[in-house]
Protein backbone atom coordinates (compact mmCIF):
# COMPACT_ATOMS: atom_id res chain seq x y z
CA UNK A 1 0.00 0.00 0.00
CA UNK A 2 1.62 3.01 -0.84
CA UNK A 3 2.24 6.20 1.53
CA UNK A 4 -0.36 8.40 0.11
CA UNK A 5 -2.86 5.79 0.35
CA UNK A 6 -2.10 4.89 3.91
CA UNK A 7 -2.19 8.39 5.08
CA UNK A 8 -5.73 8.96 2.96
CA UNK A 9 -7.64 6.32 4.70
CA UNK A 10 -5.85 7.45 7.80
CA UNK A 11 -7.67 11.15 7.17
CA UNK A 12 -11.14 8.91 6.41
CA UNK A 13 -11.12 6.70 9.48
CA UNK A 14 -10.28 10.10 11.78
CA UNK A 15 -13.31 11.78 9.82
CA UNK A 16 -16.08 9.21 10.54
CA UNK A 17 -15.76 10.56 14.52
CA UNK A 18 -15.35 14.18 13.86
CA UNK A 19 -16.15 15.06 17.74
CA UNK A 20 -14.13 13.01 19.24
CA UNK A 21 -11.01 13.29 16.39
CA UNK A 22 -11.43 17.22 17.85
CA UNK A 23 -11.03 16.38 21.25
CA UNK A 24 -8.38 14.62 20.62
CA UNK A 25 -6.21 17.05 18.87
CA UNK A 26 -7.42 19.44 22.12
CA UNK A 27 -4.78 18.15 24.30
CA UNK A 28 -1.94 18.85 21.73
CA UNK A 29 -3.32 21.85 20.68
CA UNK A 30 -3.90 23.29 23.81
CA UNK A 31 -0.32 21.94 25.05
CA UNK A 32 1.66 23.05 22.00
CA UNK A 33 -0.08 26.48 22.45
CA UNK A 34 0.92 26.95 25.73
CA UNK A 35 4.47 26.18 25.20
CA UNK A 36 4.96 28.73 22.09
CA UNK A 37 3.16 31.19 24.43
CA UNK A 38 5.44 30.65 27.74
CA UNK A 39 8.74 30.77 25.65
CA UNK A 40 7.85 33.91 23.70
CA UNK A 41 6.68 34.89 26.93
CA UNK A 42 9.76 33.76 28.78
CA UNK A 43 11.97 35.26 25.97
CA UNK A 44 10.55 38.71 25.95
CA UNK A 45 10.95 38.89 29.62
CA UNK A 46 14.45 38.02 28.94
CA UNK A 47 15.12 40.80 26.65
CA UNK A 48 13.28 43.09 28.94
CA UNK A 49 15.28 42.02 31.90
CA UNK A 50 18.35 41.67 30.15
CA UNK A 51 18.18 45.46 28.55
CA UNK A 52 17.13 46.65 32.22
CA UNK A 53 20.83 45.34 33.49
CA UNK A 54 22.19 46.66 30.76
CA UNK A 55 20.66 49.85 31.22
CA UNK A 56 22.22 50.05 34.96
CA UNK A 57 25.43 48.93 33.27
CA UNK A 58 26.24 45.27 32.21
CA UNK A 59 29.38 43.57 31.67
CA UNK A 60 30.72 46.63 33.62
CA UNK A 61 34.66 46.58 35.07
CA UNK A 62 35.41 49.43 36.87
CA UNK A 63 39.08 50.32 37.93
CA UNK A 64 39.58 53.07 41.37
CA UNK A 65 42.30 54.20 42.16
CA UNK A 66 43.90 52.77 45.15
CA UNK A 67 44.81 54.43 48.96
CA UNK A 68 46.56 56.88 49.53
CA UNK A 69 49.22 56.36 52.95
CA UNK A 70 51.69 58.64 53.88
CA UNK A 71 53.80 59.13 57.29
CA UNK A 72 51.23 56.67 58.76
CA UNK A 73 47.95 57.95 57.57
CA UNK A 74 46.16 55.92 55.47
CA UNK A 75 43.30 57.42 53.08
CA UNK A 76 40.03 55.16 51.29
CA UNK A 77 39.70 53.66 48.11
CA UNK A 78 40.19 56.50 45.14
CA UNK A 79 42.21 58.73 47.69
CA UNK A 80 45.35 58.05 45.36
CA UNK A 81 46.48 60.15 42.26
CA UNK A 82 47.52 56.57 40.67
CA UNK A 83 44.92 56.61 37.67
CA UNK A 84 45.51 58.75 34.59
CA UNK A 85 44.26 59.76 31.37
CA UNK A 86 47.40 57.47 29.62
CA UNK A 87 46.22 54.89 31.48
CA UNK A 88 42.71 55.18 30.42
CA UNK A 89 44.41 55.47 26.80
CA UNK A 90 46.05 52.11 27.43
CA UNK A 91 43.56 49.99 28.08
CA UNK A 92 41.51 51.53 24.92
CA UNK A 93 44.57 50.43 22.95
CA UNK A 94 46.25 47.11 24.58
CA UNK A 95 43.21 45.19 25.76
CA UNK A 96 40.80 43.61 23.03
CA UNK A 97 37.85 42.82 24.86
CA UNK A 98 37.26 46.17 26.19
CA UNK A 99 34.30 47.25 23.73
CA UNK A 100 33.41 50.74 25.58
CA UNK A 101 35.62 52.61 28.12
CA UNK A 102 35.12 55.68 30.17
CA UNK A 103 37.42 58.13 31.73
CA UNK A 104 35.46 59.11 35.03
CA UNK A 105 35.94 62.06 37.14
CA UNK A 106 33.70 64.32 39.66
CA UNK A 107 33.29 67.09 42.09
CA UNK A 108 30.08 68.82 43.33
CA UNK A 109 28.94 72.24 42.35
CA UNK A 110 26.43 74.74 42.65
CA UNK A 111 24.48 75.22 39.39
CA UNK A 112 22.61 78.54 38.25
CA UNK A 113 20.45 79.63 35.77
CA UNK A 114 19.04 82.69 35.64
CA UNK A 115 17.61 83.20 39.02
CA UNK A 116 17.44 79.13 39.62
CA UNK A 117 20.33 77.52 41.63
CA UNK A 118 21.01 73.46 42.05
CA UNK A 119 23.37 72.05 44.21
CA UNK A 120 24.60 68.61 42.51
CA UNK A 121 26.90 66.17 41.34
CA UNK A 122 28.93 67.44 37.90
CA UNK A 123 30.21 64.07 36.42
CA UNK A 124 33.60 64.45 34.24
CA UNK A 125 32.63 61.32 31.60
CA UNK A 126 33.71 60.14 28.24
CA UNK A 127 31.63 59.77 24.79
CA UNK A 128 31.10 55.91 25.73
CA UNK A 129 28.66 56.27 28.17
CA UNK A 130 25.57 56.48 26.49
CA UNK A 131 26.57 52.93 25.13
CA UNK A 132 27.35 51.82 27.87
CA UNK A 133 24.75 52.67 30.46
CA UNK A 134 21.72 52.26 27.09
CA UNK A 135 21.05 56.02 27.91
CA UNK A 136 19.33 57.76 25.04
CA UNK A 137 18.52 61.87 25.24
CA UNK A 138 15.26 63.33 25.33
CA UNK A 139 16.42 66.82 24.15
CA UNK A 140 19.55 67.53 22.18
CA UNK A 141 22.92 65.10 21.79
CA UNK A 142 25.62 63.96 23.91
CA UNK A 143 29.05 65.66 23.70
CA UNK A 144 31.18 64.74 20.81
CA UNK A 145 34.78 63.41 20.85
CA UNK A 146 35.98 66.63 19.98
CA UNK A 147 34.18 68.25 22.74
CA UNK A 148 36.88 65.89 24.62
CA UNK A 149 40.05 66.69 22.93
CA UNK A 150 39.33 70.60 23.40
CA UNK A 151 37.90 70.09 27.03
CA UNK A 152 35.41 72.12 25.60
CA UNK A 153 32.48 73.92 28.26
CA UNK A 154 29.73 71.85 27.24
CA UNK A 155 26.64 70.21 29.56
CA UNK A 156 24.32 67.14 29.33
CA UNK A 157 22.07 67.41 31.87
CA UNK A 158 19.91 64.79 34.30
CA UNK A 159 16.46 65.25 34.26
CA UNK A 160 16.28 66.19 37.92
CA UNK A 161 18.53 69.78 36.97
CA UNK A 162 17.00 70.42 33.76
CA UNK A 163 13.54 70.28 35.49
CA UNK A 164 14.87 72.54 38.12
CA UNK A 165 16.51 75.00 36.59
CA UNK A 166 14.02 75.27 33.36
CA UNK A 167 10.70 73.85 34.70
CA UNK A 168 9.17 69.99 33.99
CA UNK A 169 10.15 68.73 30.38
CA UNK A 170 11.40 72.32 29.21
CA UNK A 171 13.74 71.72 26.77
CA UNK A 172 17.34 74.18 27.74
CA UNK A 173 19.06 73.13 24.49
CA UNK A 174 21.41 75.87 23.56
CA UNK A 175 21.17 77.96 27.06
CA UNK A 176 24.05 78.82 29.05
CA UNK A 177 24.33 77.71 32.86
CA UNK A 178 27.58 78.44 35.11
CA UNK A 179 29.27 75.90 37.27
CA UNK A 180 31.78 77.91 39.48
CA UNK A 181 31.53 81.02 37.76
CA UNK A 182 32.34 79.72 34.36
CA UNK A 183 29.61 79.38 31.31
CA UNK A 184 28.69 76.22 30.16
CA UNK A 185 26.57 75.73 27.10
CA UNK A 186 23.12 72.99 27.50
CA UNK A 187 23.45 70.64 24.13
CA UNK A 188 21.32 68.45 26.02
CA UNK A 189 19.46 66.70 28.60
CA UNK A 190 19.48 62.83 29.25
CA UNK A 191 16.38 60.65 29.24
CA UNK A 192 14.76 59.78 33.04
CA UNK A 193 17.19 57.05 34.44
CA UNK A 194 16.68 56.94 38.46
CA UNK A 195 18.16 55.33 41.21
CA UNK A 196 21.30 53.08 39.63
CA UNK A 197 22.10 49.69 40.66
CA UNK A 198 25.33 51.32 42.48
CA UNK A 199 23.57 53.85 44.13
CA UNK A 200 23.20 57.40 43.05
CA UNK A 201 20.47 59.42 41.35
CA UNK A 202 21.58 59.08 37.58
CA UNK A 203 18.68 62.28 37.17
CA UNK A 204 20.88 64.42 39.66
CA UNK A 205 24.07 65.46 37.75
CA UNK A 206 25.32 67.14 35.15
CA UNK A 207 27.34 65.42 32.53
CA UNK A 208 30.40 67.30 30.86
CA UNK A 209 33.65 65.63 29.05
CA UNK A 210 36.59 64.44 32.02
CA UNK A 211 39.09 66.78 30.04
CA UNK A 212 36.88 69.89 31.16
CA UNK A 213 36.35 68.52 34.66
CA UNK A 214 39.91 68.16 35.13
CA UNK A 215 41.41 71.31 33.63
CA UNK A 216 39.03 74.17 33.86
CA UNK A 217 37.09 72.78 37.55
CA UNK A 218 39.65 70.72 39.51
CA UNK A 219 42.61 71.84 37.94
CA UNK A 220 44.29 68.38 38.04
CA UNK A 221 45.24 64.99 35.73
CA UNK A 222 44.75 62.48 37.62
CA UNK A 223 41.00 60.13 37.62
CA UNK A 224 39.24 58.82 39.75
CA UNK A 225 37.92 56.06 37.88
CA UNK A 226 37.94 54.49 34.90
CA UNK A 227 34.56 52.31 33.70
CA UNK A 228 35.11 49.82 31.03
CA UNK A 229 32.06 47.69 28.95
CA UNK A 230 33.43 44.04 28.15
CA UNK A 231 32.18 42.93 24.62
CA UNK A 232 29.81 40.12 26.19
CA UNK A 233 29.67 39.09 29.96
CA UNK A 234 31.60 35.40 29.40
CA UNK A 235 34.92 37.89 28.74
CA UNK A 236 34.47 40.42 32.43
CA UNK A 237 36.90 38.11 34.36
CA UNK A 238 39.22 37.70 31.48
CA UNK A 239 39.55 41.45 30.52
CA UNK A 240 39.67 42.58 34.07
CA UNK A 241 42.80 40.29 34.29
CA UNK A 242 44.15 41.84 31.56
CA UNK A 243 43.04 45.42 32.92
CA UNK A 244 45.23 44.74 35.81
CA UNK A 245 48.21 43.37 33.89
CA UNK A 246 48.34 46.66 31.68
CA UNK A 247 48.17 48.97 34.35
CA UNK A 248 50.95 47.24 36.66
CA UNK A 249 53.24 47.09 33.50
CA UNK A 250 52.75 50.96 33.33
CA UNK A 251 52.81 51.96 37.12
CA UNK A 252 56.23 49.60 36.93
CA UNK A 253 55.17 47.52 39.90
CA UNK A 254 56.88 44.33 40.84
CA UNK A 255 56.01 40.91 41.50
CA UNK A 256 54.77 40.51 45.02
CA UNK A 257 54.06 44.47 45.33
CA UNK A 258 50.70 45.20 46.00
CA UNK A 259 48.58 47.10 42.98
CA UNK A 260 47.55 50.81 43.65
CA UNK A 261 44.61 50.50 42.05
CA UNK A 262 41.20 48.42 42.42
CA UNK A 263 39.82 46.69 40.23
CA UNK A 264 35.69 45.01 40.59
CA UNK A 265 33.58 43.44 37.85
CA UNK A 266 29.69 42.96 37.87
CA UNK A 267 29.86 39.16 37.23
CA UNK A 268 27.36 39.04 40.49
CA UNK A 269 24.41 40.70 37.63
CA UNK A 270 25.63 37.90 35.29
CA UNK A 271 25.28 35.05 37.85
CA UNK A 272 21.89 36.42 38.84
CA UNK A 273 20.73 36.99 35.34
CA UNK A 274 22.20 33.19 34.07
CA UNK A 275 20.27 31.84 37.34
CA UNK A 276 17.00 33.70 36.96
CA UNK A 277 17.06 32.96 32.80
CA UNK A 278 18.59 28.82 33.73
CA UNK A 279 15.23 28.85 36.14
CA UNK A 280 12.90 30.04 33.35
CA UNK A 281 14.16 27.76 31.20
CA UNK A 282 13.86 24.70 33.36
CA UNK A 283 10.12 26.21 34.47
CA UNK A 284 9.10 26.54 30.71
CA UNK A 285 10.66 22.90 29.68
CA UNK A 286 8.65 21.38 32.72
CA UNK A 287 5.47 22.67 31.59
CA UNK A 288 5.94 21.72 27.71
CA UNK A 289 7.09 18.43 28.65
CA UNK A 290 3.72 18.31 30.92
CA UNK A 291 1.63 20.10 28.75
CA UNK A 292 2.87 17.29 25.81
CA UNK A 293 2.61 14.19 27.62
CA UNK A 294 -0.93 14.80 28.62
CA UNK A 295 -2.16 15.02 24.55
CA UNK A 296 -0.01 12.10 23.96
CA UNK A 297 -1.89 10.11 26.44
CA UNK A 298 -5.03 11.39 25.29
CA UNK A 299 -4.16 10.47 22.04
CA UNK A 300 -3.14 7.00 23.36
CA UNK A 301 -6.68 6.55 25.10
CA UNK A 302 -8.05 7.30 21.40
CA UNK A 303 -6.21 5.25 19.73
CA UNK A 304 -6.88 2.10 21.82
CA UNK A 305 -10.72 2.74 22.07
CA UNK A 306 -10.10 2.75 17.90
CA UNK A 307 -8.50 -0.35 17.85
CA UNK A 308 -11.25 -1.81 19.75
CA UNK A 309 -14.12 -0.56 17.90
CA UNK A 310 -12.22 -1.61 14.52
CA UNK A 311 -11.26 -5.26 15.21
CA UNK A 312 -13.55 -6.52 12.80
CA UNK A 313 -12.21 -4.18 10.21
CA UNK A 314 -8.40 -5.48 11.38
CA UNK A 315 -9.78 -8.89 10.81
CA UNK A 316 -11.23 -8.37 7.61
CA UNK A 317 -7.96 -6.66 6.58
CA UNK A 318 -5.99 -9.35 7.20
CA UNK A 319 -7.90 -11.77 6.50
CA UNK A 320 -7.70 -10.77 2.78
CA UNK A 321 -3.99 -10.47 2.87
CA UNK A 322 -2.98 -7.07 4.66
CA UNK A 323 0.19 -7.77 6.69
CA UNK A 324 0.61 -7.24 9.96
CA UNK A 325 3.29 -4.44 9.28
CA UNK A 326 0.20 -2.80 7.29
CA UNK A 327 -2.30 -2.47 10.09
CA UNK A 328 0.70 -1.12 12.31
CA UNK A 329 1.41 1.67 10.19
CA UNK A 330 -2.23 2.35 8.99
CA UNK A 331 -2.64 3.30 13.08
CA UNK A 332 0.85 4.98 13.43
CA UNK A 333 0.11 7.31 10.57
CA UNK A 334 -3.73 7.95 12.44
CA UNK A 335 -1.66 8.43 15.99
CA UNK A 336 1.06 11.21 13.82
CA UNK A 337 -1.72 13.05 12.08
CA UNK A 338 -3.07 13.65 15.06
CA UNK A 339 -0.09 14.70 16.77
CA UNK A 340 0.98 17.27 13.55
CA UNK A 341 -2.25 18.47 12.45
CA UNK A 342 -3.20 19.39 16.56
CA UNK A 343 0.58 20.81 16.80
CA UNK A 344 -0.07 22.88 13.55
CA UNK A 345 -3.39 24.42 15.19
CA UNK A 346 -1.50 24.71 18.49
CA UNK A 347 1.53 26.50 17.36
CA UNK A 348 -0.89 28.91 15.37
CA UNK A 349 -2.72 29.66 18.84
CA UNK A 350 0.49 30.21 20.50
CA UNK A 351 1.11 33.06 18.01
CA UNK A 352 -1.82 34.66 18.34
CA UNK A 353 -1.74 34.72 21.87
CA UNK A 354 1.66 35.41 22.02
CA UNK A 355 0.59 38.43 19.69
CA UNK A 356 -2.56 39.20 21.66
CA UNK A 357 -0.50 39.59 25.08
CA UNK A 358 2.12 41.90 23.38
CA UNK A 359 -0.57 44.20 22.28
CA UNK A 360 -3.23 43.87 25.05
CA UNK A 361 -1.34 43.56 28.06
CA UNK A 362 1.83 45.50 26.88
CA UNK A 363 3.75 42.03 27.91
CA UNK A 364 7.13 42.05 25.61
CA UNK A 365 7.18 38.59 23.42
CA UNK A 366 9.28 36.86 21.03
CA UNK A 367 9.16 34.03 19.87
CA UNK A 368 12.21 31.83 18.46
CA UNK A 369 12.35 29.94 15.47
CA UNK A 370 13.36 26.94 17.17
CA UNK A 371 10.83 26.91 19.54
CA UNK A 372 8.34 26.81 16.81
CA UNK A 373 10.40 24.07 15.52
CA UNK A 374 10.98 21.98 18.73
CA UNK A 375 7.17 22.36 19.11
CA UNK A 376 6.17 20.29 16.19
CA UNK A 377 8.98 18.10 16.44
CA UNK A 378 7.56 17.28 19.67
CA UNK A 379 4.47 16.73 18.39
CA UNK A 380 5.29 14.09 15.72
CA UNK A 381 7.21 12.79 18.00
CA UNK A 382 4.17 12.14 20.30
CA UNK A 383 2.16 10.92 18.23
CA UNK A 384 4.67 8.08 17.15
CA UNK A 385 5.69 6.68 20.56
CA UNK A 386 1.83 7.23 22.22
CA UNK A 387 0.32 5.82 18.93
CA UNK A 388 3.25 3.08 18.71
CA UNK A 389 1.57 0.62 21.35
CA UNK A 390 -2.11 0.76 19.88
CA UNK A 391 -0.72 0.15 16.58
CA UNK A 392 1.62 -2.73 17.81
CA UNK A 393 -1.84 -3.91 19.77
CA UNK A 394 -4.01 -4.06 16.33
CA UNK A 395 -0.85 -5.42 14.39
CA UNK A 396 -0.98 -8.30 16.92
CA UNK A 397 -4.81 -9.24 16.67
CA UNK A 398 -5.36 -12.63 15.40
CA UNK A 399 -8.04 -12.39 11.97
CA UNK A 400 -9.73 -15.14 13.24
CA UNK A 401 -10.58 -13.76 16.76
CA UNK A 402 -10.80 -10.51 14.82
CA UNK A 403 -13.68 -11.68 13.19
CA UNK A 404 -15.43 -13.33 15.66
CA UNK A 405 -15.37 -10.02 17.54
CA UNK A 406 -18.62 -8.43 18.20
């Protein structure tokens, strides 16, 4: 009997019980559904999560400069004049994996406009940061790399000064505000950030190029810290090693002496963010795996109460010379087109309600390819070892009985 043929009268015997070929698929639909809905669920949740840590900085290294101690008094971390621009320079040049760097530097200041005053934190930064912190601006650009090299008198401001020097979501591009007596021009303000994972009000500074910090404010050359953006978060340990390496080459320390500088990673983000995403997976295989079993049982059920109801037919089929092997596959191909054409349905009413929650509840989705693809795999692959046993069961019948059967 050829293929087509087989899976023809497989369609016509599933058709004579419309109602209960329906129900049937139910299970597979409904389980197939839910698992294209939980992992574009699962997976939008990931990208949400995983662009909120990189908003608050991810695959961050940060280097401090180290104490300061002299004639027995011993200062805190970033008390030391050990960090400098070169050395910022040097990493940028000598260490691969260090995708984004920044040159940090601060001081507080009072900050007028007009007849508006602010007392806050003015943050001597580098062009990376907007790439590295995923902080757009509302009004205006960031400084430019020449703004650097001239340490020109230039401001990005938080939204927590721009609303209180130039009232709520005023836009001050192009005005000029003074930081210790000296102008500064506003090319723009920074979109709402908050409260960062480390600790301070990202809304509650202003941000102006480290040269102009350092020559025109401080009147210094040495950092206080320098912020560096590994390419992915599987290379933080590994560029922080070589961090360390470059700058004890260059501040000509020796084996054994200790480093005057600090250096921490974020790898405690990445360990929380693999654990979270390694739970969600597990959580989301459990259910499928649930979700699948249950339609191939029901299928199972099915296919048994089939076999019973068609003995006769079995009988008669191989009583006029169809094999064994025949009647096996005739129910196999009945158990898989139950499996593919429910998983079809069911990975259509995954999408939908994948699409439905993205639009309705404002719930971020994706979906992968290969989830759409382990789906149906899945469900052929139900309906061949649930439908395997009936089919073995009516493959096994003996005509004669078969016959007799009423």
């Amino acid at each position: 009997m050829s293929a087509f043929m087989t899976f023809r009268i497989a369609l016509k015997a599933l058709g004579r019980n419309k109602m209960r070929t329906g129900l049937t698929m139910l299970g597979m639909i409904i389980g197939v559904a839910a698992v294209i809905a939980l992992v574009a669920m699962g997976n939008g949740a990931q990208s949400a999560i995983e662009d909120q840590i990189k908003g608050a900085g991810t695959n961050l290294i940060t280097v401090n400069a180290g104490n300061f101690s002299q004639g027995g008094v011993r200062g805190g971390s970033g008390t030391s004049s050990s960090l400098t621009v070169e050395d910022a320079e040097a990493i940028r040049n000598e260490v691969p994996g260090a995708q984004y760097l920044v040159a940090d530097t601060q001081t507080q200041a009072q900050v007028i406009f007009g007849n508006q005053n602010w007392y806050t934190r003015i943050q001597g930064t580098d062009v990376d940061l907007p790439l590295i912190r995923a902080w757009s601006t509302t009004f205006g650009t960031f400084f430019s790399p020449q703004d650097v090299t001239s340490a020109a008198k230039v401001a990005v401001l938080g939204k927590t000064v721009a609303d209180t020097l130039f009232g709520p979501d005023a836009d001050p591009t192009g005005q000029v505000i003074r930081i210790r007596n000296q102008p500064f021009k506003v090319i723009g303000v920074m979109a709402p950030k908050g409260q960062s994972g480390m600790g301070p009000d990202m809304d509650d500074q202003v941000l102006t190029p480290y040269t102009t910090v350092l020559k025109k404010l401080l009147g210094q050359t040495s950092l206080r810290d320098i912020t560096i953006s590994a390419a992915s978060a599987g290379e933080t340990s590994a560029v922080a090693d070589q961090v360390a390496v470059v700058l004890r080459t260059r501040h000509k320390l020796v084996p054994g002496q200790d480093d005057d500088f600090i250096v921490r990673t974020a790898e405690e983000i990445a360990d929380i963010r693999t654990a979270a995403m390694g739970t969600m997976t597990t959580l989301l295989a459990g259910i499928a795996g649930v979700s699948l079993v249950v339609g191939g049982i029901g299928i199972m059920n099915i296919m048994l109460v089939s076999v019973t109801e068609r003995t006769r037919e079995i009988g008669l089929r191989m009583a006029i010379g169809a094999k064994g092997s025949n009647v096996r596959l005739q129910f196999l191909v009945e158990a898989v087109a139950l499996s593919l054409i429910g998983g079809t349905i069911g990975i259509a009413l995954g999408f939908g309600i994948a699409q439905g929650m993205s639009q309705w509840m404002s719930w971020p989705t994706k979906v992968p390819i290969n989830a759409v693809l382990m789906s149906f795999g899945f469900a052929a692959a139900t309906g061949v070892f649930f439908g395997f046993y009936p089919a073995q069961k009516a493959a096994r019948l003996d005509p004669i009985d078969a016959l007799r059967f009423e």
